[in-house]
Structures are given as structure tokens and as C-alpha cells.
Protein backbone atom coordinates (compact mmCIF):
# COMPACT_ATOMS: atom_id res chain seq x y z
CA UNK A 1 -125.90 128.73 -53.65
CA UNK A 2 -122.51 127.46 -53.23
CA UNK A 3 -120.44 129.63 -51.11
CA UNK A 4 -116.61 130.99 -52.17
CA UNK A 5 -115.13 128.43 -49.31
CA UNK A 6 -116.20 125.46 -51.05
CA UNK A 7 -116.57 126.58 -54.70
CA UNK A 8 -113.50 124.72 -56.79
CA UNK A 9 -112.72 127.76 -58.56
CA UNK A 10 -110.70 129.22 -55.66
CA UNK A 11 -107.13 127.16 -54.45
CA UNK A 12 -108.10 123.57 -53.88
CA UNK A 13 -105.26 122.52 -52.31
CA UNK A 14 -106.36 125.07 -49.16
CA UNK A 15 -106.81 122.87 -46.13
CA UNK A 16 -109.58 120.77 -45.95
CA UNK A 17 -110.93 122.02 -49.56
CA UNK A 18 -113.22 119.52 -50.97
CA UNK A 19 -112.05 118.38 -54.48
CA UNK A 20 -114.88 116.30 -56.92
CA UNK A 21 -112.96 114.80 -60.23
CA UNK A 22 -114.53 112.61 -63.30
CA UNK A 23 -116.39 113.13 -66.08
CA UNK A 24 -120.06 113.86 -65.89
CA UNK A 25 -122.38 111.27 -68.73
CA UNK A 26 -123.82 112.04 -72.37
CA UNK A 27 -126.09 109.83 -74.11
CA UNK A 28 -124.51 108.86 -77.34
CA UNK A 29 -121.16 109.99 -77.98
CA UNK A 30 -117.82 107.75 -78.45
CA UNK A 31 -118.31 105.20 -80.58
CA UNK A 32 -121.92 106.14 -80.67
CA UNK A 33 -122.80 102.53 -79.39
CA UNK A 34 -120.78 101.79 -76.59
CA UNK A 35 -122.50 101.89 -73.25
CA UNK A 36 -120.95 103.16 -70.74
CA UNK A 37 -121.32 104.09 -66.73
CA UNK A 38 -120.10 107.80 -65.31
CA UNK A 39 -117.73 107.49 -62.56
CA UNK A 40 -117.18 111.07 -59.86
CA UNK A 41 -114.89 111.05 -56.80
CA UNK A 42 -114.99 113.20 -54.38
CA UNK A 43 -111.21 113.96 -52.29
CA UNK A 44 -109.72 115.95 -49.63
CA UNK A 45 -107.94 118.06 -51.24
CA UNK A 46 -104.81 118.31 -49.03
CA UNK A 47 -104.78 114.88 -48.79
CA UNK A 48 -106.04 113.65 -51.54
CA UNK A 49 -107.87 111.10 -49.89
CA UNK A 50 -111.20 109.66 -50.48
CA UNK A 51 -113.47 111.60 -48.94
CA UNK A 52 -117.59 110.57 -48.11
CA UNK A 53 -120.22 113.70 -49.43
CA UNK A 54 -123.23 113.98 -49.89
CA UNK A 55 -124.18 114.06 -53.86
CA UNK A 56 -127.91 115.33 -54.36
CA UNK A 57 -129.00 116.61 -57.69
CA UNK A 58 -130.32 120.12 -57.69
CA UNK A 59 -134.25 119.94 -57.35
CA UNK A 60 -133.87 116.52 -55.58
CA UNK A 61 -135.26 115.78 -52.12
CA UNK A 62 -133.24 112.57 -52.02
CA UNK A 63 -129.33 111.96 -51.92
CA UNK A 64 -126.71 109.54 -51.18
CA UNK A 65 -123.10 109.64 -49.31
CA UNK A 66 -120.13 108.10 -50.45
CA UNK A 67 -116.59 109.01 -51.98
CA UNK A 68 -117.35 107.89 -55.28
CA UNK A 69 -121.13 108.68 -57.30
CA UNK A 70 -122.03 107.23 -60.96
CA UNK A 71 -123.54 109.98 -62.55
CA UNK A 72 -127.42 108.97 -63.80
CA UNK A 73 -128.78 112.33 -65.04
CA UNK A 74 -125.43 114.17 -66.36
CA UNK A 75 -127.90 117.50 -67.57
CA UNK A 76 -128.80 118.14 -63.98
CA UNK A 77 -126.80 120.35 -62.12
CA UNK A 78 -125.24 118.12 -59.24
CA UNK A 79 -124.55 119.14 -55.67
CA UNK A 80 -121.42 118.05 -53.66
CA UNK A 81 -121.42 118.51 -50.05
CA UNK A 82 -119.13 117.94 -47.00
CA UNK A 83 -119.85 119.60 -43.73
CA UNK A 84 -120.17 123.42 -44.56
CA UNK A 85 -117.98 123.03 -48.01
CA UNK A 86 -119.91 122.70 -51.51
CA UNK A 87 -119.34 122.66 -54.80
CA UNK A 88 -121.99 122.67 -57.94
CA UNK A 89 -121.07 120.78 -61.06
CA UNK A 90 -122.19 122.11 -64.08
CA UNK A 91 -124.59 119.47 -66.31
CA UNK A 92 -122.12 117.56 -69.05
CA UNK A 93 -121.08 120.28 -71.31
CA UNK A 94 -118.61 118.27 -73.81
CA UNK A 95 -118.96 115.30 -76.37
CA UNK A 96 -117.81 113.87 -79.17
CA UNK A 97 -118.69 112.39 -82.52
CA UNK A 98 -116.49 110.21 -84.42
CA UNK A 99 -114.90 113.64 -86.26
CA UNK A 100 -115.75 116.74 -84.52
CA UNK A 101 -115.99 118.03 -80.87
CA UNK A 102 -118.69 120.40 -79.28
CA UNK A 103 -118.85 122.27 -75.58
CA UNK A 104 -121.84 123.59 -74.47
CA UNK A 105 -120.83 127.16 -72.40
CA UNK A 106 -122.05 127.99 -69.31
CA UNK A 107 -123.89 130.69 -71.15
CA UNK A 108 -126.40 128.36 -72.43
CA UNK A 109 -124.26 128.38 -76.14
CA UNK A 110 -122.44 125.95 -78.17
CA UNK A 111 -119.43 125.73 -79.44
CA UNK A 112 -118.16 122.97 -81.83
CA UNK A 113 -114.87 122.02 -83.72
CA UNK A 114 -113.06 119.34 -86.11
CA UNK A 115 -114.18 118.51 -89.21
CA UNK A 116 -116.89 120.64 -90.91
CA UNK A 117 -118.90 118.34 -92.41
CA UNK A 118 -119.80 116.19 -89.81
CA UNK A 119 -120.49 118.80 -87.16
CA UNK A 120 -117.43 120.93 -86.34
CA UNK A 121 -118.78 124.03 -87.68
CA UNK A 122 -121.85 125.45 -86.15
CA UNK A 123 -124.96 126.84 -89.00
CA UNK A 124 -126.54 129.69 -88.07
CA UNK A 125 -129.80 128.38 -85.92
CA UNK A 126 -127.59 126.77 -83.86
CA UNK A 127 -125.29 129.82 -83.15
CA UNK A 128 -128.23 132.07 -82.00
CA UNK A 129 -129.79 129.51 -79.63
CA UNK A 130 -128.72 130.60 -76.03
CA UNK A 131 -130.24 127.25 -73.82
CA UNK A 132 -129.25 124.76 -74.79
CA UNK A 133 -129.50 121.88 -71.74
CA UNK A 134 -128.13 119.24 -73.51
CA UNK A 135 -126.10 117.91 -75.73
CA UNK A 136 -125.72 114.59 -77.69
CA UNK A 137 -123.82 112.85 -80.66
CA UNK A 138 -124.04 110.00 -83.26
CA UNK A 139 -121.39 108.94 -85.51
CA UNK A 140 -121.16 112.37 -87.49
CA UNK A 141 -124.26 114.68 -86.03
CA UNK A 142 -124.88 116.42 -83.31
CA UNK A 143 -128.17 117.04 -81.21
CA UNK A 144 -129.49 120.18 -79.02
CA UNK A 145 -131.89 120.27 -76.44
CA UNK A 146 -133.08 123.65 -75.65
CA UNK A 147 -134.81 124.95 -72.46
CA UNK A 148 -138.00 125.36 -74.86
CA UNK A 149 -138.19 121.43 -74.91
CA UNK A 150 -137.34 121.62 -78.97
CA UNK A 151 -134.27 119.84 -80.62
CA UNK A 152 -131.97 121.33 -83.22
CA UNK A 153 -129.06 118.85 -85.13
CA UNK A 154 -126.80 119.75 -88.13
CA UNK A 155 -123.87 117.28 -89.27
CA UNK A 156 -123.53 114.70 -91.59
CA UNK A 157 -125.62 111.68 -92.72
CA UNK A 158 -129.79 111.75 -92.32
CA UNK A 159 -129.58 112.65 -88.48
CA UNK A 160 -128.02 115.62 -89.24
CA UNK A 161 -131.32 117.14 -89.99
CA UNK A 162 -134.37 117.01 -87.79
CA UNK A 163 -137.98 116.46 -89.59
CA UNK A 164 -140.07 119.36 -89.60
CA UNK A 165 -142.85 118.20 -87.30
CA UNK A 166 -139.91 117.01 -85.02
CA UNK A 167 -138.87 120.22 -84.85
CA UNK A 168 -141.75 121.58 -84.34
CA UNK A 169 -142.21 119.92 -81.40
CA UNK A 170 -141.50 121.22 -77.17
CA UNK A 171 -142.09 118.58 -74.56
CA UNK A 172 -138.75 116.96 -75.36
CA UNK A 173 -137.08 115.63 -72.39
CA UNK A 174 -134.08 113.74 -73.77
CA UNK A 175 -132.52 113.24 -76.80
CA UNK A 176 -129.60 109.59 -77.29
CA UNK A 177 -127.71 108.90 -80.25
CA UNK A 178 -126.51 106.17 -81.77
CA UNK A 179 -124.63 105.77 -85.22
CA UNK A 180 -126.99 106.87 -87.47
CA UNK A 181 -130.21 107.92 -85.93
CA UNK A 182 -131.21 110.24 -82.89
CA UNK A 183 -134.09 109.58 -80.38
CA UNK A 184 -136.07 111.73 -79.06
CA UNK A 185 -137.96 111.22 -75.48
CA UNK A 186 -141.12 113.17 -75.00
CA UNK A 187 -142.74 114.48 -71.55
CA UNK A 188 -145.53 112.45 -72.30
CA UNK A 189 -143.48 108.85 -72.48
CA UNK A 190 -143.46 108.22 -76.46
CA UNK A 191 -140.69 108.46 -78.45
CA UNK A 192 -139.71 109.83 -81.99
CA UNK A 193 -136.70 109.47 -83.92
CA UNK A 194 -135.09 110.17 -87.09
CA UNK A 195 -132.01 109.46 -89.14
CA UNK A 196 -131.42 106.33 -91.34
CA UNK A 197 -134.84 104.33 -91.49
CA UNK A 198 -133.63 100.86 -91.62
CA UNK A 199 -131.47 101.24 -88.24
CA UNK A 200 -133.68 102.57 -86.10
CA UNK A 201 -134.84 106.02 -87.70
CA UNK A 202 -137.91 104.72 -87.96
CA UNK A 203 -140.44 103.77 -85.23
CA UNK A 204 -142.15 100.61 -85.60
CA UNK A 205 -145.98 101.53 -85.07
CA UNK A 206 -146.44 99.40 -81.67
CA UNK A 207 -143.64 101.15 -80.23
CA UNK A 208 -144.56 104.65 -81.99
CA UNK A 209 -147.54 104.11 -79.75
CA UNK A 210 -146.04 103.74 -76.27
CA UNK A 211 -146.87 106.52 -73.63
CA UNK A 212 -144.23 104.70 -70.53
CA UNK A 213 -140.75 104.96 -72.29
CA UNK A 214 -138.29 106.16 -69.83
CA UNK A 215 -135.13 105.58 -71.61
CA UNK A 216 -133.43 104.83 -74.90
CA UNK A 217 -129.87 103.38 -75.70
CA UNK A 218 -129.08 102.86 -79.70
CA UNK A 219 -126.32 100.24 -81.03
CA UNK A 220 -124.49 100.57 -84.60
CA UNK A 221 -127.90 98.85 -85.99
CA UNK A 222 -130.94 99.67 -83.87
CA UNK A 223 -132.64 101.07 -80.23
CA UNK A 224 -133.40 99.29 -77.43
CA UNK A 225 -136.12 101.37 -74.71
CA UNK A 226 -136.75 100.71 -71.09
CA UNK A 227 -140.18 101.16 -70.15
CA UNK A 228 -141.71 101.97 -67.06
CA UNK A 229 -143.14 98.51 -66.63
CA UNK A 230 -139.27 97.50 -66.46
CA UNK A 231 -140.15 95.67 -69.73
CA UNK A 232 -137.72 96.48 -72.59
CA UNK A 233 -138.42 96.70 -75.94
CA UNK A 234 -135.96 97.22 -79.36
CA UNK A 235 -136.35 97.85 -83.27
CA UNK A 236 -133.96 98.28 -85.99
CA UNK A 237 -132.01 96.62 -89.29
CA UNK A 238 -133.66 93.18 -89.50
CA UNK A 239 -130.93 91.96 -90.92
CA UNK A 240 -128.19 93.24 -88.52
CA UNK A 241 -130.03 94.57 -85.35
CA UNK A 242 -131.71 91.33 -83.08
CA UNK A 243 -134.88 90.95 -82.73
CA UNK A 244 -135.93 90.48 -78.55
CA UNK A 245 -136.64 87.07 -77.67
CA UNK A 246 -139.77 86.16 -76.16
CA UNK A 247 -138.80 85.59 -72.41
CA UNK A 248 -136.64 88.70 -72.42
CA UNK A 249 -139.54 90.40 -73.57
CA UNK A 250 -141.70 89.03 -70.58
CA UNK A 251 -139.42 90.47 -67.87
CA UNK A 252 -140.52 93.05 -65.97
CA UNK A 253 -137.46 94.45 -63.52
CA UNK A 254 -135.06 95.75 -66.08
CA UNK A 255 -132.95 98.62 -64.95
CA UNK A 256 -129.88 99.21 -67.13
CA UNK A 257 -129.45 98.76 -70.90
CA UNK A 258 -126.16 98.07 -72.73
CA UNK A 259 -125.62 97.53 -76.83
CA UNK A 260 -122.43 96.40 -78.23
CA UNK A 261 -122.26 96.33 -82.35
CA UNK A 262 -124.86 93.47 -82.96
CA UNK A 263 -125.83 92.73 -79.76
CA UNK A 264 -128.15 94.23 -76.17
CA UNK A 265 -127.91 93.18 -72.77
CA UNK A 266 -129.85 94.09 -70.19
CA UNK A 267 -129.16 94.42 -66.51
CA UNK A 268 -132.01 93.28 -64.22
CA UNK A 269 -132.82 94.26 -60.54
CA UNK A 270 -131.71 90.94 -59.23
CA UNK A 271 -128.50 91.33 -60.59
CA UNK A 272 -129.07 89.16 -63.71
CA UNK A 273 -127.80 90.45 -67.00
CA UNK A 274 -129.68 88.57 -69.94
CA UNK A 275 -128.54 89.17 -73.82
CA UNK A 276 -129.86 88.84 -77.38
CA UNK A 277 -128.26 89.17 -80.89
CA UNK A 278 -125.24 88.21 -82.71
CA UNK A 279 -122.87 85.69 -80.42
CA UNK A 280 -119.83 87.34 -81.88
CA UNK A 281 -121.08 90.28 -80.60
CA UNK A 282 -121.61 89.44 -76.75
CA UNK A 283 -125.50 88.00 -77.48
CA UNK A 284 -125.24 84.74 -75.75
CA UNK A 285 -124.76 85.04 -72.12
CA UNK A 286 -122.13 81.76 -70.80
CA UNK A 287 -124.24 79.98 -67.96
CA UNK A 288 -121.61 80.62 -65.50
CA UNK A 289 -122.36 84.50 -65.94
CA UNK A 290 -125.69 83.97 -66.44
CA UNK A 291 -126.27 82.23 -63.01
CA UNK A 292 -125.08 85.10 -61.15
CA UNK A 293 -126.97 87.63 -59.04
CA UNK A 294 -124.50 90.23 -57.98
CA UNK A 295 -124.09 92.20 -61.05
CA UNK A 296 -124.18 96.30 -60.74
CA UNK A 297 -122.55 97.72 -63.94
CA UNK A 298 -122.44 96.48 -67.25
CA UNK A 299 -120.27 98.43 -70.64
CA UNK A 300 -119.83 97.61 -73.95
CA UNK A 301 -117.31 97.71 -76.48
CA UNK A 302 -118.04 96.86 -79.95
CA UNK A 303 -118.13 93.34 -80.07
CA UNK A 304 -118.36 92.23 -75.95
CA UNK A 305 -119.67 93.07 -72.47
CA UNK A 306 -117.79 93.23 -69.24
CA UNK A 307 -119.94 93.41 -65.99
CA UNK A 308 -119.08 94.17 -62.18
CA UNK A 309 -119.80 92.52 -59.48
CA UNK A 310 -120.87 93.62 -56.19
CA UNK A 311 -117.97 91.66 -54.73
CA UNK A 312 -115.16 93.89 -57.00
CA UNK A 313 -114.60 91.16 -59.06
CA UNK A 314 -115.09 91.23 -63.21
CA UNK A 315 -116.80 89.13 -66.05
CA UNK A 316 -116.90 89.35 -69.37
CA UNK A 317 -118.26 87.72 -72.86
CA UNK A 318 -118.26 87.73 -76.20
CA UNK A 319 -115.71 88.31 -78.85
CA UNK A 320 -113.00 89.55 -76.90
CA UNK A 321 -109.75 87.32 -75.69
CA UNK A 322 -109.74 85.53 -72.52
CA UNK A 323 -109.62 88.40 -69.32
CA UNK A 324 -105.78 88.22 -68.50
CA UNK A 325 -105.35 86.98 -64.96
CA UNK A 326 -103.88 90.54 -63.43
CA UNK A 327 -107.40 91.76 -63.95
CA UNK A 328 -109.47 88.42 -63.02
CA UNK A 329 -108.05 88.19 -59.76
CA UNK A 330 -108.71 91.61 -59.03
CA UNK A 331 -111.39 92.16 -56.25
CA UNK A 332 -110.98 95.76 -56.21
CA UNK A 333 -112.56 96.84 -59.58
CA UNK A 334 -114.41 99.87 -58.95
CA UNK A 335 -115.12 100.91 -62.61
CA UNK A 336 -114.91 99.38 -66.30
CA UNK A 337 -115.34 101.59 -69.59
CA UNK A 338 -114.89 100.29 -73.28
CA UNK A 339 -113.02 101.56 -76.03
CA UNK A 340 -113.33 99.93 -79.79
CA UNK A 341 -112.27 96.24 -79.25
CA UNK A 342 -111.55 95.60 -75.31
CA UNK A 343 -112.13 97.58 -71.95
CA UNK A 344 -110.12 99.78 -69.38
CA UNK A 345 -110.27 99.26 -65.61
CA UNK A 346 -109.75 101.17 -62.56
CA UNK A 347 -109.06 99.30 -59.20
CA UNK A 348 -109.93 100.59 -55.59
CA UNK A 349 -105.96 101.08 -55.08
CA UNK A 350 -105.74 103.61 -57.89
CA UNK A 351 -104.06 100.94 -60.19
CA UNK A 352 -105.45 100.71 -64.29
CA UNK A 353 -105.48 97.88 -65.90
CA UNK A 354 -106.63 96.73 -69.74
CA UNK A 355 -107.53 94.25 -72.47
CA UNK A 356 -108.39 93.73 -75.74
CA UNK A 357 -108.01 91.87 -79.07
CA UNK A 358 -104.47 91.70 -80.61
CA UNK A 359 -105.38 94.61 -83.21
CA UNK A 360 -105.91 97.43 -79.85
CA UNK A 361 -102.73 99.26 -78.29
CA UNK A 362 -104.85 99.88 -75.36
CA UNK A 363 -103.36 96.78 -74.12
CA UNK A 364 -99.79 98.22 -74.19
CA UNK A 365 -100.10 100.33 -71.18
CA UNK A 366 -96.61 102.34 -70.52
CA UNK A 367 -94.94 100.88 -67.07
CA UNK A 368 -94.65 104.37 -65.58
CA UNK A 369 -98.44 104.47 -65.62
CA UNK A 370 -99.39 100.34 -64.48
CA UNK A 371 -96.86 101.52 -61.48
CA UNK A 372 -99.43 104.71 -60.79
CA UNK A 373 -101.63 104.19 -57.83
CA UNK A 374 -103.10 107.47 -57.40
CA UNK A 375 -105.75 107.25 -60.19
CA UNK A 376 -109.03 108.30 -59.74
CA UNK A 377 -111.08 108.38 -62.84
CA UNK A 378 -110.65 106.96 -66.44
CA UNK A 379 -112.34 107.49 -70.27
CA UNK A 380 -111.64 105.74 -73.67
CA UNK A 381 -111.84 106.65 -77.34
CA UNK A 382 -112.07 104.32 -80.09
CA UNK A 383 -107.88 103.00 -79.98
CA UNK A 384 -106.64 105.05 -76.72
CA UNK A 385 -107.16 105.78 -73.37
CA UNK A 386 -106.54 108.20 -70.33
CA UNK A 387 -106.39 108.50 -66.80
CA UNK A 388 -107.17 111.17 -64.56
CA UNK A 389 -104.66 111.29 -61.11
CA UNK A 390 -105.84 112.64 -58.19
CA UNK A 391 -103.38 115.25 -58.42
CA UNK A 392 -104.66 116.77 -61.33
CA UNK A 393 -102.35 114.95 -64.21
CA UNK A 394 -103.41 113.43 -66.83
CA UNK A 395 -101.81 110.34 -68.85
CA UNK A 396 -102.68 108.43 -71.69
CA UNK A 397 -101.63 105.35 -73.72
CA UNK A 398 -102.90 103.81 -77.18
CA UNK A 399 -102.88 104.89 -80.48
CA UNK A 400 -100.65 107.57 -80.33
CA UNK A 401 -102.20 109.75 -83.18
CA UNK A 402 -105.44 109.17 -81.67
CA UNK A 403 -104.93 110.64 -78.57
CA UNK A 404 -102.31 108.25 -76.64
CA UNK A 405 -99.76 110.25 -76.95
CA UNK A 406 -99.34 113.91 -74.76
CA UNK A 407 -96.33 115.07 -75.26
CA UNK A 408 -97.20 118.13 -77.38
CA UNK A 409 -99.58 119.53 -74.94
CA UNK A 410 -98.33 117.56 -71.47
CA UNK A 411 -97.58 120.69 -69.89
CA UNK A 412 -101.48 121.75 -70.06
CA UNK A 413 -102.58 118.38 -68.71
CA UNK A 414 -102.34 119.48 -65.04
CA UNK A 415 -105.43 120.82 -62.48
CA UNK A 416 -107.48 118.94 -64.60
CA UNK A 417 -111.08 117.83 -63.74
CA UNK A 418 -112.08 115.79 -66.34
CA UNK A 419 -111.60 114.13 -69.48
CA UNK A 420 -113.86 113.65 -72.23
CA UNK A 421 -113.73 111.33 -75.39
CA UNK A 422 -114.24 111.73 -79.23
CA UNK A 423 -114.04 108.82 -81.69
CA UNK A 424 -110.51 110.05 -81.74
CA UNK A 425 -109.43 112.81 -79.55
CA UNK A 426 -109.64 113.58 -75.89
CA UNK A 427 -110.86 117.16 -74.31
CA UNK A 428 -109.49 117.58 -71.03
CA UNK A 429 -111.65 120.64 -68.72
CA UNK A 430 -109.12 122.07 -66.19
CA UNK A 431 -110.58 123.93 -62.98
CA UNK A 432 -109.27 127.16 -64.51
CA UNK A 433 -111.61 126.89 -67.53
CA UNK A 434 -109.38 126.13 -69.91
CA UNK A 435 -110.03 123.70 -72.55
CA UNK A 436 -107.53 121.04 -73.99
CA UNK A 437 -107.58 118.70 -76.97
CA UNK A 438 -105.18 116.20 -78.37
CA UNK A 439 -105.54 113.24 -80.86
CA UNK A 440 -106.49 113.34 -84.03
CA UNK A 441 -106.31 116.78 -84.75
CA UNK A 442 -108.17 117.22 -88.01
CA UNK A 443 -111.26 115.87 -86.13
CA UNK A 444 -110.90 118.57 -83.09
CA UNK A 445 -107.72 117.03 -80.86
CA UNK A 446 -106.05 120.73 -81.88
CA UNK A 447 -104.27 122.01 -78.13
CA UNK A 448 -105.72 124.54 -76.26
CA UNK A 449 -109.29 126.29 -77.15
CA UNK A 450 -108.55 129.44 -76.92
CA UNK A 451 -111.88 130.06 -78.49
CA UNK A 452 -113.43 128.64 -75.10
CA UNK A 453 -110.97 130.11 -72.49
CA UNK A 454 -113.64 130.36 -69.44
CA UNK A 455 -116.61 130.08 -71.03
CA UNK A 456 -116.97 126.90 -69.69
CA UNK A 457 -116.39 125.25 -66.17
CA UNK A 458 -116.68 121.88 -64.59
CA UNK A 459 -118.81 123.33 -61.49
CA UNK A 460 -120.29 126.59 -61.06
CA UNK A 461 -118.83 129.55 -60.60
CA UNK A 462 -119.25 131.29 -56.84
CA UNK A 463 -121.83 133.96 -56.06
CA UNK A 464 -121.16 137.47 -55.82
């Protein structure tokens, strides 16, 4: 149990307070096919320094120290340490579809908001269910899974309703969404899913039949799965979604998957990434990426991949304009996220950086914030972004209707801990348990949530 001395729901600018910032994972989400990694920081909170923990997820014998953590398995509850401070973050308890926005309380309830129709009001199943563990999203549904190992959705389009002998089912383990479809991962290793049939709503019988699945990632057009073999498999639209070439097919030491629109890449334990599908859409690897055997991270955005090397440095490919030089000479990129056409990066020094095709205004990041070197952690929507400073600001840039502009609700933006992305809006969680949105406001990015004023918190609360 986390004692009051090192929960961050007491003043975390006491002496030698330990301070954890960034938003914990969700499978599926913004732009429902962008891959993405989950970057946390831990800081001395009088300095605001880096500052090494240990990061262990509850139930885990094993953990790791460091300053910074990617988050792998955001619906566990994840313990911070440093000396005799601690601090419990709660599992990821906000995400986004393309028009509404839902929070899962700490009470095991969910709230959603935005537009109606595609998820932002709750029907009544969903309002009496009181464990829920997890949330996820596709374009215009949401997904639910409970404690009982059963799944619940409601929104718009075919995954907005779960088949009855789906439902009827409780050994579910995970649930990812994509645009139009939601999978389902059972205890047992196979998978089910449902949504639109021709992108991935419906299983192919030889991989209906697999008992070793351990993950799924879905694309606009179809799912690639990781099995426990480290062999990958995928299925969707034939016409859109690639089919797996042969000698990806044979490898055996896959560890990360990544979809852009019409496209997968896979990241494999030697640090080779290897890709399939459209080459508009980041499926052709270039041989001078492909040769390389330092790669650790790769994202998405719609139509290219960027990847991180071991060395700081970046890479990229597909359709996306050449990486400008102030981010290619960098050797001090720590983490890379996409948004709809380009990426956002965050440097070592606490600098951000972007790029994109000529259509994005993520490119057109405000001077005040390029001069900022106190950034620790950094999310995308579809046309904006925002960074999170290690004070506890937050500032954003892009589309201003779509959540790059503050102004209206700046003065909220403070002692935050994280930000989290719709297709459009932003949700910022503050340490106080308040709840802020901004962007596009008929799809959730309304101000403050009164409606969720602490009923939910970024780490748990202290015991009594």
C-alpha cells in the first residue's frame, strides 16, 4: 500500500517528493490505427530532475530502474518507487474515438461524452456495470472489459454491438480496436472479433483456430497478431489490407507490431523492422533502414513509420516528406508518436520537434514552445499536438479547433499529469482529479468535467 509520504495526491513540490508524469497506453484509440509507444517519467519533484525508480507492475516479481518507463500493460496497476517514497498509478482510465470521449472512474464505472451516436452517451448495461478493467476504442465504438472476463460495446457502425455468443463469453483478457472492428483475446490464446466483416470482423478459419495469440494490433483495413512462436500473422480487406509475405511469415522473433493505413511493420528482436503492404503507405522498407540492427521503437501515422534507434538517432519511410535536418541530426530522441500525416518528437534535453506533409499544422510549432526545454512527455490527435512540462503546464499547437489552441481553458492546464488524445480533442488528468477537455467540442473537447470532478485519478489514492 502506498503510504501518504509518497502518494501524489498530497503537495508534490514537498522536498524530495517523487513526481511520475505521462500518459499510461490503450489499445485502439486515436486514429484507431496508429501505433503508438507509452512514454512515463519519473522527477524529483523540487527539482524537477530526472530521477531513477524502480517501476514494477503490481503482481510482478520482476522490475526495472530508470527515469523514464514505456508503459507495456497500461490495465495493470503500476508501482513507482524511490527509496521509502511510492506512488501507484491507476490502469489507463481515458480514450478516445474519433467523436466522443470516455473515463473509466476509479470506482470501476464509466463515464463517456461527445457525440451521442458514436459513443458519447452511455445505454443502460453499460451504466450499471461497476468493473470495468479496461477500456478501448475504434473509429466510433467503444469496448468494456469487465472483471467477469465479458465485453460490453455500444457506438456507432457494426462494432458497436457485440455478437451474442461473444457476449456470452468470460475468459477475455484483452480487447484492441481498430477502425471498424474490435478483437477480442481469450485466456486460452484464440481470438474473436466482430465489426465490419471484410476488414477484419471476421476471422479467417486458420487463424480462428490458433490457441498461442498473445497480441493484436488492427490498421484502417485489417489485424495483424503476434503469436507466441514470435511468428505474426494478419487478415483483412483483400483488396486494401496486405496480405503477409512468405519470409515475413517464416520469422520467428517478432516482438512489436505497428500498422499505418495500408501497411504493417514489424519490429524483430534483433532490431530489424521488416514491412508489407501498400508502398505509399510505409510497406517497403529502404535497404539503408532495412540493414540496421539497433531499432527499439517503431509508430505509425497514417501513411509512414518512424523508428528509434538505440543510438537516439531517427528513421523514417514511406509517404511522408524528407525528415527535416533539426530532427535528423538529433541524437537525443527519446520518444516519437504520430498524429494523422507526420510525427512529434521529444529529445533528451526537453526540446519537441515535428514533421509532416504540407496539409498538417503540426509542423508549425509556436517559437515560445521550440524554445521550451523542460518537456517531459508528449501525445497527438489527428491535426494537433501537446506537450506536457515538467512543471505541470501544458501547451499545444496544430489545428486550433482541434485542440491546438488553449486559450479558453489555459488557466486549468496546470498540475497536470497527463494528457490523453481523441480523434480531435485532448483530456488533460490533473493530480487534483479534475478533468479537462479542449478541441473539438461537439465531439467531447467541452472544458472542465465537472461530471468527473474526483472520480478519477492518475495514481491511487493513499490509505486510511
Amino acid at each position: 500500500m502506498p503510504d501518504k509520504k509518497g502518494d501524489l495526491s498530497l503537495n508534490i513540490h514537498a522536498k524530495g517528493q517523487l513526481l511520475v508524469m505521462g500518459a499510461r497506453g490503450n489499445r485502439g484509440g486515436l486514429g484507431n490505427f496508429y501505433t503508438r509507444s507509452w512514454r512515463l517519467v519519473a522527477l524529483d519533484a523540487s527539482t524537477l530532475n530526472p530521477l531513477n525508480v524502480t517501476w514494477q507492475y503490481v503482481g510482478d516479481k520482476q522490475s526495472v530502474t530508470g527515469s523514464a518507463f514505456f508503459d507495456v500493460r497500461p490495465y495493470d496497476e503500476l508501482m513507482v518507487s524511490s527509496g521509502q517514497k511510492r506512488i501507484t498509478l491507476n490502469p489507463s482510465n481515458i480514450v478516445g474515438t474519433s467523436f466522443a470521449l470516455c473515463a473509466r472512474l476509479d470506482s470501476g464505472k464509466v463515464h463517456a461524452w461527445g457525440y451521442a451516436d458514436a459513443g458519447g452517451t452511455l445505454p443502460e448495461p453499460i451504466k450499471e456495470a461497476k468493473d470495468v478493467v479496461e477500456l478501448s476504442a475504434a473509429m466510433g465504438a467503444f469496448a468494456i472489459r469487465r472483471a467477469l472476463g465479458n465485453v460490453l460495446a455500444w457506438g456507432h457502425y457494426a462494432n458497436g454491438t457485440v455478437p451474442e455468443d461473444i457476449a456470452q463469453l468470460d475468459t477475455i483478457v484483452a480487447v484492441s480496436g481498430s477502425t471498424y472492428v474490435f478483437v477480442a483475446l481469450l485466456e486460452s490464446g484464440r481470438i474473436v472479433a466482430w465489426g465490419r466483416p471484410e476488414m477484419g470482423g471476421e476471422l479467417p478459419t486458420p487463424i480462428a483456430e490458433l490457441t498461442d495469440i498473445t497480441q493484436a494490433s488492427g490498421g484502417q483495413y485489417g489485424f495483424a497478431a503476434l503469436r507466441r512462436t514470435g511468428n505474426v500473422v494478419c487478415w483483412g480487406y483483400d483488396s486494401q489490407s496486405p496480405h503477409l509475405p512468405a519470409d515475413i511469415a517464416l520469422l520467428t522473433d517478432i516482438t512489436r507490431l505497428a500498422c499505418s493505413t495500408h501497411a504493417f511493420a514489424v519490429l524483430r528482436n534483433n532490431g530489424q523492422v521488416r514491412a508489407w503492404g501498400s508502398e505509399h503507405s510505409g510497406g517497403e522498407v529502404p535497404p539503408d533502414v532495412a540493414g540496421l540492427r539497433d531499432i527499439v521503437d517503431v509508430a505509425s501515422c497514417s501513411s509512414a513509420f518512424a523508428a528509434r534507434r538505440s543510438n537516439g538517432t531517427l528513421v523514417a519511410w514511406g509517404h511522408i516528406p524528407p525528415m527535416p535536418k533539426a530532427i535528423a541530426r538529433r541524437n537525443d530522441i527519446v520518444h516519437v508518436i504520430g498524429s494523422a500525416t507526420g510525427f512529434v518528437v521529444l529529445c533528451s534535453d526537453g526540446a519537441v520537434l515535428a514533421w509532416a506533409d504540407g496539409t498538417s499544422e503540426i509542423n508549425n510549432i509556436p517559437p515560445d514552445i521550440l524554445q521550451l526545454r523542460d518537456i517531459v512527455a508528449i501525445n497527438a490527435n489527428q491535426h494537433a499536438a501537446v506537450a506536457l512540462r515538467s512543471n505541470g503546464v501544458v501547451v499545444a499547437w496544430g489545428r486550433e479547433a482541434d485542440g491546438g489552441d488553449t486559450s479558453a481553458i489555459k488557466h486549468l492546464l496546470s498540475d497536470v499529469r497527463a494528457v490523453y488524445g481523441g480523434g480531435d480533442t485532448f483530456v488533460a488528468l490533473r493530480a487534483d482529479r479534475r478533468v479537462v477537455a479542449w478541441g473539438n467540442a461537439a465531439y467531447g473537447g467541452n472544458g472542465e468535467q465537472k461530471a468527473l470532478y474526483r472520480l478519477i485519478g492518475y495514481a491511487k489514492a493513499p490509505a486510511r
